[in-house]
Protein backbone atom coordinates (compact mmCIF):
# COMPACT_ATOMS: atom_id res chain seq x y z
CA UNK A 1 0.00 0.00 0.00
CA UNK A 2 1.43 3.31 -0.86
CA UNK A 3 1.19 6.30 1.57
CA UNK A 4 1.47 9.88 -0.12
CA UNK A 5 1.46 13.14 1.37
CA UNK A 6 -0.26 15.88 -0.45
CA UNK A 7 -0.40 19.34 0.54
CA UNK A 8 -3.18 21.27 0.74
CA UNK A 9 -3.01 25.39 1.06
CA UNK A 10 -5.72 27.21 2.33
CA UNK A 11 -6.27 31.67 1.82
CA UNK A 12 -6.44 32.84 4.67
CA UNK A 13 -7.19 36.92 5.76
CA UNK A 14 -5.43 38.63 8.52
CA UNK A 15 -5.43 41.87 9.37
CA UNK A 16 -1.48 44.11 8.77
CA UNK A 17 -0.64 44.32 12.52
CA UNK A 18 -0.90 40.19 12.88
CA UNK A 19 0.88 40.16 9.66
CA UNK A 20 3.91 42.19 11.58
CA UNK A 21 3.36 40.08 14.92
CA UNK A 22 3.51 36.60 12.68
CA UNK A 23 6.19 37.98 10.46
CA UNK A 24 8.35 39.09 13.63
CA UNK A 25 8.38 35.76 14.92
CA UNK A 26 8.88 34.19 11.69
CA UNK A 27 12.74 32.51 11.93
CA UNK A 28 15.04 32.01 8.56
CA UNK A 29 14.14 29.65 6.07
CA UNK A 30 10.73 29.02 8.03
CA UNK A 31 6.80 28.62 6.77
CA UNK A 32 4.15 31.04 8.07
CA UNK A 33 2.74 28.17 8.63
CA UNK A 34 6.09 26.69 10.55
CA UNK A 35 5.50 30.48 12.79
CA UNK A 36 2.01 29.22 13.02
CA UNK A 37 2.63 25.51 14.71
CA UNK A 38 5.27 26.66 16.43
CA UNK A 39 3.46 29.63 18.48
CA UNK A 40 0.04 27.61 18.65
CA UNK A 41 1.84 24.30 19.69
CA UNK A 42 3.79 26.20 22.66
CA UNK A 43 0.61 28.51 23.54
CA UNK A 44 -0.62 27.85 26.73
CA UNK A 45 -4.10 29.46 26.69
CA UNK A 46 -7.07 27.70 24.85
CA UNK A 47 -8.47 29.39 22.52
CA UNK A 48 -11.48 30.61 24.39
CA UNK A 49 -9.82 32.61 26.38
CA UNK A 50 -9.47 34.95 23.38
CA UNK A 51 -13.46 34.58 22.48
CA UNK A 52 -15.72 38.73 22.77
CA UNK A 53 -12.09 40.12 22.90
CA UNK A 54 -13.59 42.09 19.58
CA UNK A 55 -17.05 43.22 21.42
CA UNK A 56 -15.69 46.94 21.54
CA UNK A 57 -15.64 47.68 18.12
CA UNK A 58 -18.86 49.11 16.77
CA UNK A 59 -20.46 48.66 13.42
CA UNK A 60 -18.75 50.98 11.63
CA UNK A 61 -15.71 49.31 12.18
CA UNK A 62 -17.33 45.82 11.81
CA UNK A 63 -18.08 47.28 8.13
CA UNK A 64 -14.82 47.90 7.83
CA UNK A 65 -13.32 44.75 8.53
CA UNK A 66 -15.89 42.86 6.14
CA UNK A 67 -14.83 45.27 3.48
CA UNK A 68 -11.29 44.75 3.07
CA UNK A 69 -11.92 40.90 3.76
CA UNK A 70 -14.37 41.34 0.93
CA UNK A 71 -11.57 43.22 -1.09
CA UNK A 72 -9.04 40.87 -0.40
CA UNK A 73 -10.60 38.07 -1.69
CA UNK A 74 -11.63 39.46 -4.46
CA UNK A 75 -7.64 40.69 -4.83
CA UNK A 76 -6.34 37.12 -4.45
CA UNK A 77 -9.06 35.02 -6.57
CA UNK A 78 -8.24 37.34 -9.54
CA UNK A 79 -4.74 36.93 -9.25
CA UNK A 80 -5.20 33.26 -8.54
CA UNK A 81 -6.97 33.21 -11.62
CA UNK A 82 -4.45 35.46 -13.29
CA UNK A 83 -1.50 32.99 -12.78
CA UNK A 84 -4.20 29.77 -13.85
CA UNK A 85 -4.92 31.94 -16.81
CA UNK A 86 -8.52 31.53 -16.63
């Protein structure tokens, strides 16, 4: 029976000041998603500890957010679809 790997890669969206936070962490010849397991593998707070830590924000900036989420989407299926030439 033979065993292969395959490697899946999922888009994800992330606001610039996590970018900066998972970039500054990010070592030499690492992944993001190295950075990633690395941090969440040593974290030692589950994740709903971090659950309503967003309830401040009001809809305005709820809009906001969804907007450039919305926009970069948009920005990486048509250059996803650039490089496939489709």
């Amino acid at each position: 029976m033979c065993t292969r790997m395959f490697m899946v890669t999922k888009t994800i969206t992330i606001m610039e000041d996590a970018y900066r936070l998972l970039k500054a962490r990010k070592k030499v010849n690492e992944s993001f998603s190295d950075v990633i397991r690395r941090e969440l593998k040593t974290s030692k707070r589950p994740l709903i500890d971090f659950a309503g830590k967003w309830n401040f924000l009001d809809k305005k900036d709820i809009d906001l957010m969804k907007a450039t989420i919305k926009e970069s989407r948009e920005y990486s299926l048509g250059h996803r679809k650039e490089k496939l030439k489709l």
